[in-house]
N, C-alpha and C. Protein backbone atom coordinates (compact mmCIF):
# COMPACT_ATOMS: atom_id res chain seq x y z
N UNK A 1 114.79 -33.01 116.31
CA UNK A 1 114.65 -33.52 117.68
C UNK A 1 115.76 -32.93 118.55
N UNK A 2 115.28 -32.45 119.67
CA UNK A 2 116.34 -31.73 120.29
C UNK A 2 117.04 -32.85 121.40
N UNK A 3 118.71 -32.40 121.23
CA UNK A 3 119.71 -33.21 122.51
C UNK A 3 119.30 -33.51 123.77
N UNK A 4 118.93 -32.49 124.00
CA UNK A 4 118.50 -31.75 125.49
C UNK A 4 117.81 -33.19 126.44
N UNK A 5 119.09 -33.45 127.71
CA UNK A 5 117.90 -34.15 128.26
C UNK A 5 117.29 -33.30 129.08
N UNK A 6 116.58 -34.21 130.08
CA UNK A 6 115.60 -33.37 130.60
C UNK A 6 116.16 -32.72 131.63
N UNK A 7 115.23 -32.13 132.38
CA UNK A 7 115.33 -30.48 133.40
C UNK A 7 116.64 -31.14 134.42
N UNK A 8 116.47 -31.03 135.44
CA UNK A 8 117.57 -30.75 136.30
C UNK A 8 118.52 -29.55 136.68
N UNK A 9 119.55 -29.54 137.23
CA UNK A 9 120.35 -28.41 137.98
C UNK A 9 120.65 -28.42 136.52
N UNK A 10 121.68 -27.08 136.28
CA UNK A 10 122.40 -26.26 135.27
C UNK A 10 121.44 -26.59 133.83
N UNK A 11 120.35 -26.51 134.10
CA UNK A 11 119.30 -26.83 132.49
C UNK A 11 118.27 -25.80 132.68
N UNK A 12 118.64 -24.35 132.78
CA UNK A 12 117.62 -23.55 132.79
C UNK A 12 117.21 -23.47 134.46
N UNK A 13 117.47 -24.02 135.11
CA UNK A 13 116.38 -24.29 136.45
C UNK A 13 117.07 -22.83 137.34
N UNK A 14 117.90 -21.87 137.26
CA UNK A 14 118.49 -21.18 137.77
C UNK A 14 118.74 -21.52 138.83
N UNK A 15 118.91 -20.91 140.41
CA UNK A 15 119.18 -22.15 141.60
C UNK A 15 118.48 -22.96 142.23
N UNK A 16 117.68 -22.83 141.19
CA UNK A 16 116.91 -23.93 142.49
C UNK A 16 117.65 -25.16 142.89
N UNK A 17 118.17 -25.64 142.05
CA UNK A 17 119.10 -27.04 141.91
C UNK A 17 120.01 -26.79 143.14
N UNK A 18 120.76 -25.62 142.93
CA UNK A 18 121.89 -25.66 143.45
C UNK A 18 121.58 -25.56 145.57
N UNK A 19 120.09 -24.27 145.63
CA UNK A 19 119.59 -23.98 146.75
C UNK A 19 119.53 -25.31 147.28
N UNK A 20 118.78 -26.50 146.32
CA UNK A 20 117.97 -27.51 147.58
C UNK A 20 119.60 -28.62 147.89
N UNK A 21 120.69 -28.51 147.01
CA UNK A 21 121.66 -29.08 147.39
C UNK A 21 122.31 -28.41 148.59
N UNK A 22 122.32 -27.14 148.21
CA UNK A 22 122.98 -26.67 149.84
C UNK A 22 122.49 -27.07 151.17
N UNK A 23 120.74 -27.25 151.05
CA UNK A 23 119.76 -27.31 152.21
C UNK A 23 120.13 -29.02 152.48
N UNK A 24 120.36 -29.51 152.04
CA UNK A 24 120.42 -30.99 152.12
C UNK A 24 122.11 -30.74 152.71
N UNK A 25 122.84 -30.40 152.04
CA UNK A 25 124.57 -30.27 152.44
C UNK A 25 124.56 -30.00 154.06
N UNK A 26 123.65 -28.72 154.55
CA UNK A 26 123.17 -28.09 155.76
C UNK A 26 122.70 -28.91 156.80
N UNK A 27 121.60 -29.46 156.33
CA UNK A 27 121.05 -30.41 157.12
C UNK A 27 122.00 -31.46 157.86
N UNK A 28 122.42 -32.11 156.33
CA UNK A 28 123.43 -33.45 156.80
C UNK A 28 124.70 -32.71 157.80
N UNK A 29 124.96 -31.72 157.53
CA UNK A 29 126.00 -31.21 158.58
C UNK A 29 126.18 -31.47 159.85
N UNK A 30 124.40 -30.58 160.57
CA UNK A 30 123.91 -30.26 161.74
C UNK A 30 123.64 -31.05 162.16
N UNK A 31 123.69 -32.91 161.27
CA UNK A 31 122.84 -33.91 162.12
C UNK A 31 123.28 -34.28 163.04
N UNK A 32 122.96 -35.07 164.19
CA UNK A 32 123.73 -35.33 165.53
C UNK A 32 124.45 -36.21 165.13
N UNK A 33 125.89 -36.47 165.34
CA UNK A 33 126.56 -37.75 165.36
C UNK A 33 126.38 -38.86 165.72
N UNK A 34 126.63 -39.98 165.66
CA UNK A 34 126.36 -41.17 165.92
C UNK A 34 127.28 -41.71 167.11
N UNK A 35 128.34 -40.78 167.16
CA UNK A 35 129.73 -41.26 168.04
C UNK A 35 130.61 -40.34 168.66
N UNK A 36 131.08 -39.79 170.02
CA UNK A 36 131.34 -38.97 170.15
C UNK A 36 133.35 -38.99 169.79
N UNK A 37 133.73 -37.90 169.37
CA UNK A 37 135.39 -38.10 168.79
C UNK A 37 136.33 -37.93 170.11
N UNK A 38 137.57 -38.90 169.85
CA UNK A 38 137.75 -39.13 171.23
C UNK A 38 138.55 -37.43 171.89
N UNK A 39 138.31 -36.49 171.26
CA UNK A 39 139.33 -35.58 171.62
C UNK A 39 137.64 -34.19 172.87
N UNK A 40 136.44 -35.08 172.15
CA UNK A 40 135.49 -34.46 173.45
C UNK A 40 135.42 -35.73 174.04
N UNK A 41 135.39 -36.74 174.18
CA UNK A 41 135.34 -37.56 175.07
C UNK A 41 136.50 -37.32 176.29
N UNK A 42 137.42 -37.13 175.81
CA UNK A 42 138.83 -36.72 177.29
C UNK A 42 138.47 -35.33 177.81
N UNK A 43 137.38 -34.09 176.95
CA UNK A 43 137.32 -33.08 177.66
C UNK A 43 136.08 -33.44 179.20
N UNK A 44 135.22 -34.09 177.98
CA UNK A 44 133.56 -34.36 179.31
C UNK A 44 134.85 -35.79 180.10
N UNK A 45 135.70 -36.56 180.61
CA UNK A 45 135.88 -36.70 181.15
C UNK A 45 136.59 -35.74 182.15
N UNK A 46 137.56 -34.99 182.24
CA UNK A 46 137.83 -34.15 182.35
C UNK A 46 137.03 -33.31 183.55
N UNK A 47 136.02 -32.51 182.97
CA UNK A 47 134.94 -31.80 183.50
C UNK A 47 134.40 -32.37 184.70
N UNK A 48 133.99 -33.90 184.30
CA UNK A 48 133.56 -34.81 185.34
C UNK A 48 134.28 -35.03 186.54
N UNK A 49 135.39 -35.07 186.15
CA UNK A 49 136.52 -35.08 187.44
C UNK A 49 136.58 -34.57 188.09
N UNK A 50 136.75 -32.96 187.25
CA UNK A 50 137.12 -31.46 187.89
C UNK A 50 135.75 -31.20 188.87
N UNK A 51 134.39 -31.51 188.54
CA UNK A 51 133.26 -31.56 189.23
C UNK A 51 133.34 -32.60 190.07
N UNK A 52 134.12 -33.79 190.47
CA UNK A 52 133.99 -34.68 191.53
C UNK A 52 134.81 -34.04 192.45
N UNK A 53 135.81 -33.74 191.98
CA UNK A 53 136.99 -33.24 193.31
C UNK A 53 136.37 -32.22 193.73
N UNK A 54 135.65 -31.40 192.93
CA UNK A 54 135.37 -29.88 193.44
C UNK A 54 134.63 -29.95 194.78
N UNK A 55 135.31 -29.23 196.07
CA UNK A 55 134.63 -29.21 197.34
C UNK A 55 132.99 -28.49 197.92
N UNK A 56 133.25 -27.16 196.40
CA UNK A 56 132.07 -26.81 196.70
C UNK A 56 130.78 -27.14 196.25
């Protein structure tokens, strides 16, 4: 009776394992945030300003 459990990443599957982890790693990257960090929040205030004062 063989050890071997079953299939998965590093069990023969060559990358596939490893490909659909990157695509998932990728994804979760690019997703939109939930909250903006306060170091763009002081720039878009910022901007907003610089566009209120602006005369033209």
């Amino acid at each position: 009776m063989s050890k071997s459990k079953g299939g998965g990443t590093g069990r023969g599957t060559g990358k596939k394992g490893w490909n659909r982890w990157q695509a998932a790693e990728r994804k979760a990257s690019s997703k939109p945030k939930p909250y903006v960090s306060k170091g763009l929040q002081k720039k878009a205030e910022e901007a907003k300003a610089a566009r209120l004062n602006d005369p033209s």
